[in-house]
Protein backbone atom coordinates (compact mmCIF):
# COMPACT_ATOMS: atom_id res chain seq x y z
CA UNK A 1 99.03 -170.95 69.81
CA UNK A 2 99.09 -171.17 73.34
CA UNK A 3 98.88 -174.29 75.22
CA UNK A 4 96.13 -176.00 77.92
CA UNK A 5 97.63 -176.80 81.41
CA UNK A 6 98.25 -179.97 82.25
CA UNK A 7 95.37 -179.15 85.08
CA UNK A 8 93.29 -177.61 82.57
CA UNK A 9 93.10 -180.69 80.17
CA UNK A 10 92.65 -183.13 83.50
CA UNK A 11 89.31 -180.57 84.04
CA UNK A 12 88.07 -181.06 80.74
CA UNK A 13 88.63 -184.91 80.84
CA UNK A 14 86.95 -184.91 84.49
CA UNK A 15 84.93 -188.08 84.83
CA UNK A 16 82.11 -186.43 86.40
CA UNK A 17 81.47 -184.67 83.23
CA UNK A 18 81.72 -187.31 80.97
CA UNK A 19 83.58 -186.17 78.71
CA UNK A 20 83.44 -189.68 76.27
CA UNK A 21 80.76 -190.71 73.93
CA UNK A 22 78.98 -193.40 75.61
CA UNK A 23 79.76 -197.31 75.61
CA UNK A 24 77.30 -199.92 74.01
CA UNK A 25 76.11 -201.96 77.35
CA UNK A 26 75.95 -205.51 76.87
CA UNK A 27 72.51 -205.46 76.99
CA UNK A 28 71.30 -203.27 74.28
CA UNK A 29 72.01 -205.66 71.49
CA UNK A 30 69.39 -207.64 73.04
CA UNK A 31 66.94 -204.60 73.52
CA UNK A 32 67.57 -203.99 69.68
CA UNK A 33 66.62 -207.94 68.60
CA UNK A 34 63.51 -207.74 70.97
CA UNK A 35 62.64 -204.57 69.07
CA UNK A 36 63.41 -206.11 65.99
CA UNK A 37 61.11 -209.48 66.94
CA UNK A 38 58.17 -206.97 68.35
CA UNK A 39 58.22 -204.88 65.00
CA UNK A 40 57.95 -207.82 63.01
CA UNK A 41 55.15 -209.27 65.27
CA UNK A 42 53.15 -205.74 64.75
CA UNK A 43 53.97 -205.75 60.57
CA UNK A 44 56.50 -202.28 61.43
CA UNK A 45 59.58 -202.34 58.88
CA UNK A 46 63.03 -202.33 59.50
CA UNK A 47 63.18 -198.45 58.58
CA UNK A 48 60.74 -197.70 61.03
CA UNK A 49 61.83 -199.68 64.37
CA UNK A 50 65.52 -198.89 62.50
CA UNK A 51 65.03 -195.00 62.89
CA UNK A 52 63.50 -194.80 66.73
CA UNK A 53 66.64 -196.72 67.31
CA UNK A 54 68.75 -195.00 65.41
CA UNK A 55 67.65 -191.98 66.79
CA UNK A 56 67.60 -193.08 70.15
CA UNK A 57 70.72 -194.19 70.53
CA UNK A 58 72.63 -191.00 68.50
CA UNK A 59 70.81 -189.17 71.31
CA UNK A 60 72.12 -191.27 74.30
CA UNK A 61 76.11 -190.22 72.50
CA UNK A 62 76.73 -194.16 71.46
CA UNK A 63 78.40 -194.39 68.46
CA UNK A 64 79.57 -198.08 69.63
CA UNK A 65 75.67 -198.64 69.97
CA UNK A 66 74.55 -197.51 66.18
CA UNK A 67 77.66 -200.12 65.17
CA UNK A 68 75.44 -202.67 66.99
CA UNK A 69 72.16 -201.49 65.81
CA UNK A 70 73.96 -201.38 61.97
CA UNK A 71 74.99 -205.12 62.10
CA UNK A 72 72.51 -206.65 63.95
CA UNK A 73 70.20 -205.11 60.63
CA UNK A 74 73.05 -206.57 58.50
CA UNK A 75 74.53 -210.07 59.62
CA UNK A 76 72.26 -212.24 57.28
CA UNK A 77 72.78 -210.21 54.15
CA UNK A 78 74.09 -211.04 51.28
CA UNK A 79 73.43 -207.84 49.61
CA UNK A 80 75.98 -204.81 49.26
CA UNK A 81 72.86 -202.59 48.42
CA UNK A 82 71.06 -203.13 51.03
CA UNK A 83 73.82 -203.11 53.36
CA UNK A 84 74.63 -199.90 51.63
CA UNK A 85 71.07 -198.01 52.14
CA UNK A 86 71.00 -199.29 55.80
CA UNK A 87 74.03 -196.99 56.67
CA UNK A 88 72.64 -194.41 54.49
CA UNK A 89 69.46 -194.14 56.35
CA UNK A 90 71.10 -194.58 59.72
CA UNK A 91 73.26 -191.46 58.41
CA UNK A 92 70.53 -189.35 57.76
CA UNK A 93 68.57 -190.19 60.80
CA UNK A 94 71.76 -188.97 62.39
CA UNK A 95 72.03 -186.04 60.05
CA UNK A 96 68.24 -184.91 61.54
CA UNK A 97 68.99 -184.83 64.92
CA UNK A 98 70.80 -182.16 65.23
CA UNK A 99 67.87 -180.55 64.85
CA UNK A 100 66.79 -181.88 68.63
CA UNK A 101 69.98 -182.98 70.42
CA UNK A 102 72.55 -180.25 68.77
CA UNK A 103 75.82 -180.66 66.07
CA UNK A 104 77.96 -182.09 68.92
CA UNK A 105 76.44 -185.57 69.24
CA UNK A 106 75.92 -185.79 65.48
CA UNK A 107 79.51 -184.81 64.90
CA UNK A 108 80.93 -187.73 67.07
CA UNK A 109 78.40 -190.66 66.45
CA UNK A 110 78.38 -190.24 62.60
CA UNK A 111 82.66 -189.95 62.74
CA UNK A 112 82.93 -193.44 64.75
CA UNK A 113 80.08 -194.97 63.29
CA UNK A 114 81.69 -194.41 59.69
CA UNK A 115 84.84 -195.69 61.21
CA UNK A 116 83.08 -198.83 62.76
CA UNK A 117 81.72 -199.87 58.91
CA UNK A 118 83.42 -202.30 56.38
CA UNK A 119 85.99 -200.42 54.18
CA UNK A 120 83.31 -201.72 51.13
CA UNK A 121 80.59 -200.11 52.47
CA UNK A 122 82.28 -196.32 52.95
CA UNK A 123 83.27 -196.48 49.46
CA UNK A 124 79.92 -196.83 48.16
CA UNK A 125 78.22 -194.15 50.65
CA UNK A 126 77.45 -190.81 49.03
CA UNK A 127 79.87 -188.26 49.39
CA UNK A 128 77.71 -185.18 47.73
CA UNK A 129 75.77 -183.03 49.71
CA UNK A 130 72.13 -182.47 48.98
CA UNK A 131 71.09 -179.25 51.06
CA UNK A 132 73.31 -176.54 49.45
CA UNK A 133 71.65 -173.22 49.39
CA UNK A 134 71.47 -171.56 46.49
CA UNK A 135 69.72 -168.46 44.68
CA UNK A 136 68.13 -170.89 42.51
CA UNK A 137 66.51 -173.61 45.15
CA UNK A 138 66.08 -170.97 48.70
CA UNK A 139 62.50 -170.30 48.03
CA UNK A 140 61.67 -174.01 47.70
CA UNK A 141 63.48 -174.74 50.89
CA UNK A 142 61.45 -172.04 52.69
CA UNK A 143 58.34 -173.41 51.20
CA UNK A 144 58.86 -177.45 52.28
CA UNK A 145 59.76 -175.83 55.84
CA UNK A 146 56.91 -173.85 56.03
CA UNK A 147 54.40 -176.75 54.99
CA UNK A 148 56.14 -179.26 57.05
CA UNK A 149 55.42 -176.51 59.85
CA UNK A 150 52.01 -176.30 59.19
CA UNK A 151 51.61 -180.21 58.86
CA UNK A 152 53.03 -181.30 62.15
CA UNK A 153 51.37 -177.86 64.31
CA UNK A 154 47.86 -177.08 62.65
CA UNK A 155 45.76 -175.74 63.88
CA UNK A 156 48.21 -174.00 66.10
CA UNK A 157 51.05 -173.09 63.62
CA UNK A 158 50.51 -169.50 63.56
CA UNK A 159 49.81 -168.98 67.20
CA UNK A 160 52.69 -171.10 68.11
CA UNK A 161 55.13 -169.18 65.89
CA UNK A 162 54.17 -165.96 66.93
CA UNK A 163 54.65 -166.93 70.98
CA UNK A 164 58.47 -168.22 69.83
CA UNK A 165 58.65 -164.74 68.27
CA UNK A 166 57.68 -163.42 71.72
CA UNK A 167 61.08 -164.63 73.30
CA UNK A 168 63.35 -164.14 70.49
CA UNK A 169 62.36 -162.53 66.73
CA UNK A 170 64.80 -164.80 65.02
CA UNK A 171 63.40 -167.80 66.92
CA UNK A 172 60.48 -169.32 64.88
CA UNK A 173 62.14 -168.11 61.61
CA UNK A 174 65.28 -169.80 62.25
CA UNK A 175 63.31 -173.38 63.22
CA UNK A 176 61.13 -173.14 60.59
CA UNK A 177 63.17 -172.06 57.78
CA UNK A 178 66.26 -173.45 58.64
CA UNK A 179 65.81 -176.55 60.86
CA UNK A 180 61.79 -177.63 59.13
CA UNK A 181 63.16 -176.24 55.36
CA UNK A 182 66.84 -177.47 55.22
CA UNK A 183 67.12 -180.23 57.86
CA UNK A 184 63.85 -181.98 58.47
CA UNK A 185 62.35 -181.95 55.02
CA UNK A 186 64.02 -184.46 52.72
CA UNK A 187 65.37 -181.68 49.46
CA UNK A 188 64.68 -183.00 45.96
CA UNK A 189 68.21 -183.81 45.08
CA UNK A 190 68.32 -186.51 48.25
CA UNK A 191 68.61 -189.88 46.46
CA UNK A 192 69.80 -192.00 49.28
CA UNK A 193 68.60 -192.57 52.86
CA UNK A 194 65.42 -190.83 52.18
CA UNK A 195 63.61 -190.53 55.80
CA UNK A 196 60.30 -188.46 54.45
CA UNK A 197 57.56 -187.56 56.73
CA UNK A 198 56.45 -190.21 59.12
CA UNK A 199 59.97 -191.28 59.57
CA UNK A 200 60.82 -187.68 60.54
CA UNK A 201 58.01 -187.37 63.34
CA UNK A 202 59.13 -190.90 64.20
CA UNK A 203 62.82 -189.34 64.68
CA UNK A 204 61.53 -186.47 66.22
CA UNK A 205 59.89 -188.50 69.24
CA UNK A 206 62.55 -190.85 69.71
CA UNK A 207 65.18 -187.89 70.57
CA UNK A 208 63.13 -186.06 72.59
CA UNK A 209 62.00 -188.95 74.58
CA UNK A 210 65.39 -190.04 74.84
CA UNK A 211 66.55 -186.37 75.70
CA UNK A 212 64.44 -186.18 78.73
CA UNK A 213 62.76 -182.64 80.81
CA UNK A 214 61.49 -181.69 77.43
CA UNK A 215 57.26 -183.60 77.83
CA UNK A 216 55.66 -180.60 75.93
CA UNK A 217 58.04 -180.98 72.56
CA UNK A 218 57.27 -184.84 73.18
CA UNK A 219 53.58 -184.24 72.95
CA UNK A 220 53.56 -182.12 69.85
CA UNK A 221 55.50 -184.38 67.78
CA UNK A 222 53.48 -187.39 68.85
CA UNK A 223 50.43 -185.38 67.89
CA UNK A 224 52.84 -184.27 64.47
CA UNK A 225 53.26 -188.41 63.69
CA UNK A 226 49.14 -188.64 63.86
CA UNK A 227 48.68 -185.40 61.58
CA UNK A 228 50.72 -186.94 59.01
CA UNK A 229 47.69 -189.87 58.18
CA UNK A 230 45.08 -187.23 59.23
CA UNK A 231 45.97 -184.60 56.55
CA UNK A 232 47.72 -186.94 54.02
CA UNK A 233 51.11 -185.69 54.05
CA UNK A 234 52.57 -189.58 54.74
CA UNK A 235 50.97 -190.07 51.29
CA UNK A 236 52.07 -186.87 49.45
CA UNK A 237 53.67 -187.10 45.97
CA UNK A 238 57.19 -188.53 46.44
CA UNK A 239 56.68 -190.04 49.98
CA UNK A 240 56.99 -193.61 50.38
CA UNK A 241 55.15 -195.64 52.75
CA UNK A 242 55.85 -196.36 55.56
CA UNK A 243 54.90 -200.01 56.77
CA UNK A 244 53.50 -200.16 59.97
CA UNK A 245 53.62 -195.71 59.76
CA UNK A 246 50.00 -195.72 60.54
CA UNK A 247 49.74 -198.15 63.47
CA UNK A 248 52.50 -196.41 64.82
CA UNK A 249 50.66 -192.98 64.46
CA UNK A 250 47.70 -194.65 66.49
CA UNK A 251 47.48 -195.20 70.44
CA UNK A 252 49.07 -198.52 70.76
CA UNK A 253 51.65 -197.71 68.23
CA UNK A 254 52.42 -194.47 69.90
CA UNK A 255 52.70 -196.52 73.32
CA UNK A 256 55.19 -199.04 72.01
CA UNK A 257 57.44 -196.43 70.45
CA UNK A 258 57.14 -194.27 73.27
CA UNK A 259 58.35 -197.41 75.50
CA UNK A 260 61.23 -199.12 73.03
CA UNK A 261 63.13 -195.61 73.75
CA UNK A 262 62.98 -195.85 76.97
CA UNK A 263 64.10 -199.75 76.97
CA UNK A 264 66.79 -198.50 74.61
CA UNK A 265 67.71 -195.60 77.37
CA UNK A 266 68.15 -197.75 79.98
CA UNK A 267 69.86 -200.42 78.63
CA UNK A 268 72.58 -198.23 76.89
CA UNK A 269 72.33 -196.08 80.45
CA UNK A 270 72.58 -199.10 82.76
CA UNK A 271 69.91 -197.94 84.61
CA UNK A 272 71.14 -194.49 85.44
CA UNK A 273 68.74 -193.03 82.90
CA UNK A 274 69.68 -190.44 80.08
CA UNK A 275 73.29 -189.36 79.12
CA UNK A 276 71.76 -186.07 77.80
CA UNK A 277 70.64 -183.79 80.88
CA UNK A 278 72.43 -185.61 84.33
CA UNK A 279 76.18 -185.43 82.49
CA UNK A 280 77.70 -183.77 85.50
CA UNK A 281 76.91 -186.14 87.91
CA UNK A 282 79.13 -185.96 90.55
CA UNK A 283 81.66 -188.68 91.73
CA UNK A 284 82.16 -189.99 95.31
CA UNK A 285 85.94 -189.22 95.29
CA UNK A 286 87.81 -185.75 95.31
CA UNK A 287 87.33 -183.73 93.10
């Protein structure tokens, strides 16, 4: 196999590009107990105000942030379990979204944040997968995309699937079948760090608030977390409530989320806003 220049590699690494997941500021453990405090105040759980800021920070690349997140949850417990489902949920928080910031960031927050976590604690996380396609569960996959679809879009489902299809085909049938069937909907055979549907529209908001240029897909996922109470989807067989879900699905609660990303963005960003869109920000010095 050939091999990179020594110029090539020093392009890659460029610091204008940032090339390097991003570093936990000192202030975002603080951001993350404030959140903690308000949640409490407003009777949201921990996997609620745990998700946005889960999914918050996996968007702004910070695996050294979701190690901060994971034991500020932790440090007064006594209990393997819980310690156990914590990193499971955080995992699968992670796990969904790809589905809004891409494999790359999910690939290198999940590998360090598994490294940051007591040896006792990656022995006990689950280590078989539970989206597998097979002849046997496809169809069911389709179907949970499909109705997750329809749940979070009505009245506009159709119509908005057939104006993806405008500008590709494969474009609303890949995202529905494939990111809403086999990545956003919890399968049957998940048994650990279930997120389920409020959670998901929770996640959903978080990254794309995070992500930043993207208002429209910020809307319709806000307007996905309120269809969940209005068509009784956050109460379907199998779903677990969420505490605090509904608040959160109502003005105020949509406000607060809304603003505990963006106290989570700038505190991990120092200000300079989100690592996701302005990563080639260029340096004073020579390039």
């Amino acid at each position: 196999m050939s091999k990179l220049s020594s110029s090539l590699k020093a392009l890659i690494a460029a610091p204008y590009a940032r090339p390097n997941t991003t570093p936990a500021s000192p202030h975002v453990r603080s951001i993350y107990e404030a959140l903690r405090t308000e949640a409490k105040g407003k009777n949201v759980g921990v996997p609620a105000w745990l998700s946005l800021s889960t999914a918050a920070t996996m968007t702004m690349n910070s695996p050294e942030g979701l190690t901060q997140l994971y034991e500020l949850v932790t440090d007064k417990s006594k209990d393997k379990n819980q310690s156990v489902q914590t990193a499971e949920l955080m995992r699968e928080v992670g796990l969904k979204c790809i589905g809004f910031n891409g494999v790359p960031r999910t690939i290198n927050c999940l590998g360090a944040f598994r490294s940051s976590l007591p040896s006792e604690i990656v022995s006990s996380l689950s280590t078989t997968p539970s989206r597998t396609s097979s002849p046997q569960n496809i169809n069911a996959t389709l179907s949970r995309g499909s109705s997750l679809w329809t749940s979070i879009y009505r009245p506009f489902d159709s119509k908005l699937f057939s104006k993806l299809a405008d500008s590709h085909p494969d474009l609303p049938v890949f995202i529905v079948n494939h990111e809403y069937g086999a990545l956003f909907s919890d399968p049957p055979e998940l048994n650990r760090g279930k997120v389920g549907r409020v959670l998901t529209s929770v996640i959903a908001v978080a990254c794309l608030r995070a992500q930043t240029g993207v208002g429209p897909q910020v809307t319709s996922h806000v307007f996905g977390l309120r269809k969940a109470f209005e068509d009784g989807s956050a109460n379907a067989e199998g779903e677990e409530v969420v505490e605090g879900g509904e608040w959160l699905a109502g003005e105020e609660g949509n406000a607060w989320l809304l603003q505990a990303v963006d106290r989570i963005v700038e505190a991990i960003g120092e200000g300079k806003g989100s690592t996701f869109a302005p990563g080639m920000e260029r340096i004073k010095s020579k390039l």
